[in-house]
Each structure stands twice: as structure tokens, then as C-alpha cells.
Protein backbone atom coordinates (compact mmCIF):
# COMPACT_ATOMS: atom_id res chain seq x y z
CA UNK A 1 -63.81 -14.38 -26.02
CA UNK A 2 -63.83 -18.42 -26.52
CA UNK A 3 -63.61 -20.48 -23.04
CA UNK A 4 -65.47 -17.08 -20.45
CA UNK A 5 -68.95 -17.81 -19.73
CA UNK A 6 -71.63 -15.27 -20.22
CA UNK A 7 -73.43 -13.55 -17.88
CA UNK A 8 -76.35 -15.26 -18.56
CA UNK A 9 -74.95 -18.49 -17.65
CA UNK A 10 -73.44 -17.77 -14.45
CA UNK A 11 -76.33 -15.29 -13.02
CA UNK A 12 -74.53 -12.34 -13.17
CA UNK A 13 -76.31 -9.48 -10.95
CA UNK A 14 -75.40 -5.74 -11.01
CA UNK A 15 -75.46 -4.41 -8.73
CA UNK A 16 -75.18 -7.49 -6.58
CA UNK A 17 -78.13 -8.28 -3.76
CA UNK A 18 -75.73 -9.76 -1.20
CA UNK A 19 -73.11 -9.15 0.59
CA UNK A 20 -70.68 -10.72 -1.65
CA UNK A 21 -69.23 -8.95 -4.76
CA UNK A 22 -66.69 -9.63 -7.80
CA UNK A 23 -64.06 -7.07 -6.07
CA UNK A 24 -63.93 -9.43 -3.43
CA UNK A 25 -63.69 -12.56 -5.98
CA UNK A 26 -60.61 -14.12 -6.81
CA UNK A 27 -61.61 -14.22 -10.72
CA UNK A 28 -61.76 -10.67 -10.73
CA UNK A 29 -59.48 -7.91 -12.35
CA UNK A 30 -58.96 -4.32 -11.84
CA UNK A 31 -60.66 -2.31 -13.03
CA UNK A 32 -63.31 -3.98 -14.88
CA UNK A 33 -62.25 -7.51 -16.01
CA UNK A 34 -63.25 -10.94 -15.17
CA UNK A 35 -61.01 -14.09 -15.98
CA UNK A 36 -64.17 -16.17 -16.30
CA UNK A 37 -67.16 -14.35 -17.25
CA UNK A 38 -66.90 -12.29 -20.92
CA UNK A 39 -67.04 -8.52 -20.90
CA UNK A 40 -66.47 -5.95 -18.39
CA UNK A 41 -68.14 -6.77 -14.94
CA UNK A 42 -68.68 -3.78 -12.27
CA UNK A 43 -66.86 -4.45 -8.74
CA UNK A 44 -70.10 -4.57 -7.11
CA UNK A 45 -71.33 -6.98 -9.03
CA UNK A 46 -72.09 -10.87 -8.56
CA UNK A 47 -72.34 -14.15 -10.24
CA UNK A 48 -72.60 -17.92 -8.93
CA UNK A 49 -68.95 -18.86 -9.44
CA UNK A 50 -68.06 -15.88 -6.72
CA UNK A 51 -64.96 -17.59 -5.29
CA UNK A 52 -63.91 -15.21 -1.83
CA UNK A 53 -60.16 -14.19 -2.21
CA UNK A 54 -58.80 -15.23 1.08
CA UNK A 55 -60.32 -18.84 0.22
CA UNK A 56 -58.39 -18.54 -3.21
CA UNK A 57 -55.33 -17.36 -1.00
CA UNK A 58 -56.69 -20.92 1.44
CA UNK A 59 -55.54 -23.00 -1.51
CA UNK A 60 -52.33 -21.27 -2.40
CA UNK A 61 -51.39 -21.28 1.12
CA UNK A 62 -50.62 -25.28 0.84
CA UNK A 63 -47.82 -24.51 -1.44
CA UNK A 64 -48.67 -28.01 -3.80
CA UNK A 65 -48.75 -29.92 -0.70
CA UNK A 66 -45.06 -28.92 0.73
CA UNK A 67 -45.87 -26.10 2.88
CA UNK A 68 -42.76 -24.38 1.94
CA UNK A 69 -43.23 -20.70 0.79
CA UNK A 70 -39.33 -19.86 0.16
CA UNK A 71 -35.93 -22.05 -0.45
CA UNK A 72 -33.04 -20.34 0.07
CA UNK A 73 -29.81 -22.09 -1.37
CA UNK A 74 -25.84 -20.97 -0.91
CA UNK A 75 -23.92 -22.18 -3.04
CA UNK A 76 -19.66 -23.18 -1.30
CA UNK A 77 -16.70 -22.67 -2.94
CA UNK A 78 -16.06 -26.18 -2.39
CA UNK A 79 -19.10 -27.39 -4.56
CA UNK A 80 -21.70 -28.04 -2.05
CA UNK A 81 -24.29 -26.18 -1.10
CA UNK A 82 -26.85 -25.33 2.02
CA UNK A 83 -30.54 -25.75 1.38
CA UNK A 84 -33.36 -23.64 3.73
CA UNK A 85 -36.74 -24.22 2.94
CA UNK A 86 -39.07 -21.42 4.99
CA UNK A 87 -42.37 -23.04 5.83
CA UNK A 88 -45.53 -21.07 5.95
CA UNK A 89 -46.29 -22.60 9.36
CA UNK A 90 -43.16 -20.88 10.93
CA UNK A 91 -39.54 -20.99 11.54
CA UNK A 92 -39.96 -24.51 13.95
CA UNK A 93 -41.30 -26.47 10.45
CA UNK A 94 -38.79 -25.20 8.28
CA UNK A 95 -36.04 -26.96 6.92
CA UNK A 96 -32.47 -26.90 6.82
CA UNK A 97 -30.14 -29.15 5.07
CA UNK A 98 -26.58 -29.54 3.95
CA UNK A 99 -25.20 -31.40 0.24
CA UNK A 100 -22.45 -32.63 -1.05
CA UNK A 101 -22.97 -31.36 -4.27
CA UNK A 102 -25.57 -30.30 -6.97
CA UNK A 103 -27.31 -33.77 -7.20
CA UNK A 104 -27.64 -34.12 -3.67
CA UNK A 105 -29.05 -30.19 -3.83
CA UNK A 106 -31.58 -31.34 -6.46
CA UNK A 107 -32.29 -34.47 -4.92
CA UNK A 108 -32.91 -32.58 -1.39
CA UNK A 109 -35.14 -30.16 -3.24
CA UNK A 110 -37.27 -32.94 -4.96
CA UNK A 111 -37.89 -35.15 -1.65
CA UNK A 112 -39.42 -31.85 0.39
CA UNK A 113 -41.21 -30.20 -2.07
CA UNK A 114 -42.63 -31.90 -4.55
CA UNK A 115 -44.49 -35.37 -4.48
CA UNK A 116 -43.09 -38.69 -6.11
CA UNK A 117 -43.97 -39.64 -9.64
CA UNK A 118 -46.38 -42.48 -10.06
CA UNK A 119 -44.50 -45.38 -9.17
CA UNK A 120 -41.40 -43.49 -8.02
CA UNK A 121 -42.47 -44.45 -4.19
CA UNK A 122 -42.51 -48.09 -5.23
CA UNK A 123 -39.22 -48.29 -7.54
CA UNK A 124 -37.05 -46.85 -4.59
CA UNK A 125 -38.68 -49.23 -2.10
CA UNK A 126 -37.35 -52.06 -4.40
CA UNK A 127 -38.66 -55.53 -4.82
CA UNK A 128 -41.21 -57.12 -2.02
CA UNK A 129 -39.59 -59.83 -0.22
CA UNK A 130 -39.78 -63.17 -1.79
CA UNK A 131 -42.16 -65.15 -0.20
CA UNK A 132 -40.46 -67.79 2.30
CA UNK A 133 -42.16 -71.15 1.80
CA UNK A 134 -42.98 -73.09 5.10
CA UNK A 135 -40.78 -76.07 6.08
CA UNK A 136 -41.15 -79.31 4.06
CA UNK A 137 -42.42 -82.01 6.27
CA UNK A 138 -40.00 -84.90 6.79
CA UNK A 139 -41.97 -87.92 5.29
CA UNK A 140 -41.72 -90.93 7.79
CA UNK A 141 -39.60 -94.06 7.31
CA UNK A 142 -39.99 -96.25 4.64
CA UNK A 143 -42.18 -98.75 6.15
CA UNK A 144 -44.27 -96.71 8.67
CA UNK A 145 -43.41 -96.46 12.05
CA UNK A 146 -39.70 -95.87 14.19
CA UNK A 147 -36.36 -97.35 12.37
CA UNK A 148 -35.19 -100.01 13.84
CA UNK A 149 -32.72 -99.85 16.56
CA UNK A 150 -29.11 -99.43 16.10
CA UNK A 151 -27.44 -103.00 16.34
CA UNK A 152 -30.07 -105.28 15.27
């Protein structure tokens, strides 16, 4: 059982003396497993790393950051194809989007659901603007002061 802590190490009570308990847990499995702690665990017991299943569900609810549960693609006859991400928010934050053809697909998928690669952001945005250096001052006259006037 390398990796699962023991039961010793993570305060493991049976039967628990609150109100939480490891069927409630996200760690734990039917009927007598735990994916953390070694050994078989009762489902009214407890230890420290009790993590609540609908705060488990919390952070699989943000879908890597997207907020798209579903993407529904049909594919044309003609080659392109008709992208519908469902967002867990509702039907008025989904998205709904039309290619060319299987690059723009991809490409479609990759901007709304996943996050740029390091750098990615920055290569696409191409080079910064060259700096624009101010305006050379126009040196005076040789001689210091106004030119002469025309016709002298």
C-alpha cells in the first residue's frame, strides 16, 4: 500500500465524533475503501484530510478554468464543422461557433477551453513596438546666432 497514509497519521476516528464522516468524503470508496488512507475505513468514520463531496464537486465544477461542461461538434459534408460548447453557468454563456475546416475546429476548441502555453500569449501578440526615439534637435548655425539675411 506505498503512497496511503495510515490511520495513525491522519487521526483516523471510528466511529467518528462529529458530524462529518468518510461516506460523505470525496476520498472515499464504496463499500469500505479509502484512496488516501491504507486499509478498509468504516463510512462513519473520520480522519483530518475529510474533504466534503460537494466541495470536491466545487472544484470540478470550474471545468480547468473554461466553464464548459459539454462541446458538441457536427461535422458538414462540405468539410466544416459547427462547434457548441454548453457552459455550466447556462445556455446565455455558452458558445456557438462556425469553421471552415478541421484546423479552424481545433483552433476554436483550443482558444475556449483550454489556457495558452507559457509564452503562447506573448508569441501571437508578436514583437513590442520599437521604441520611437524623440526628435533630434536642430543644432544652431555655425557661428551662433540668426544667418545672415538673404542678399547681403
Amino acid at each position: 500500500m506505498a503512497g496511503k497514509l495510515t490511520k495513525i497519521e491522519v487521526r483516523y476516528e471510528h466511529p467518528a465524533k462529529g458530524v462529518d464522516h468518510c461516506a460523505d468524503c470525496e476520498y472515499f470508496s464504496k463499500p469500505d475503501r479509502c484512496r488516501i488512507v491504507e486499509g478498509k475505513v468504516h463510512s462513519d468514520g473520520w480522519c483530518e484530510k475529510f474533504e466534503e463531496k460537494k466541495m470536491a464537486e466545487e472544484k470540478k465544477k470550474k471545468h480547468a478554468g473554461h466553464g464548459y461542461k459539454k462541446t458538441h461538434i457536427e461535422h458538414h459534408a462540405d468539410g466544416s464543422h459547427t462547434t457548441h460548447h454548453e457552459h455550466e453557468d447556462g445556455p446565455e454563456h455558452d458558445k456557438k461557433y462556425a469553421s471552415a475546416d478541421h484546423d479552424g475546429m481545433m483552433d476554436g476548441i483550443m482558444d475556449h477551453t483550454s489556457a495558452p502555453n507559457p509564452g503562447e500569449a506573448e508569441a501571437e501578440a508578436g514583437p513590442a513596438p520599437a521604441a520611437v526615439p524623440p526628435p533630434a534637435a536642430v543644432p544652431p548655425p555655425a557661428g551662433g546666432g540668426a544667418p545672415p539675411p538673404m542678399g547681403v
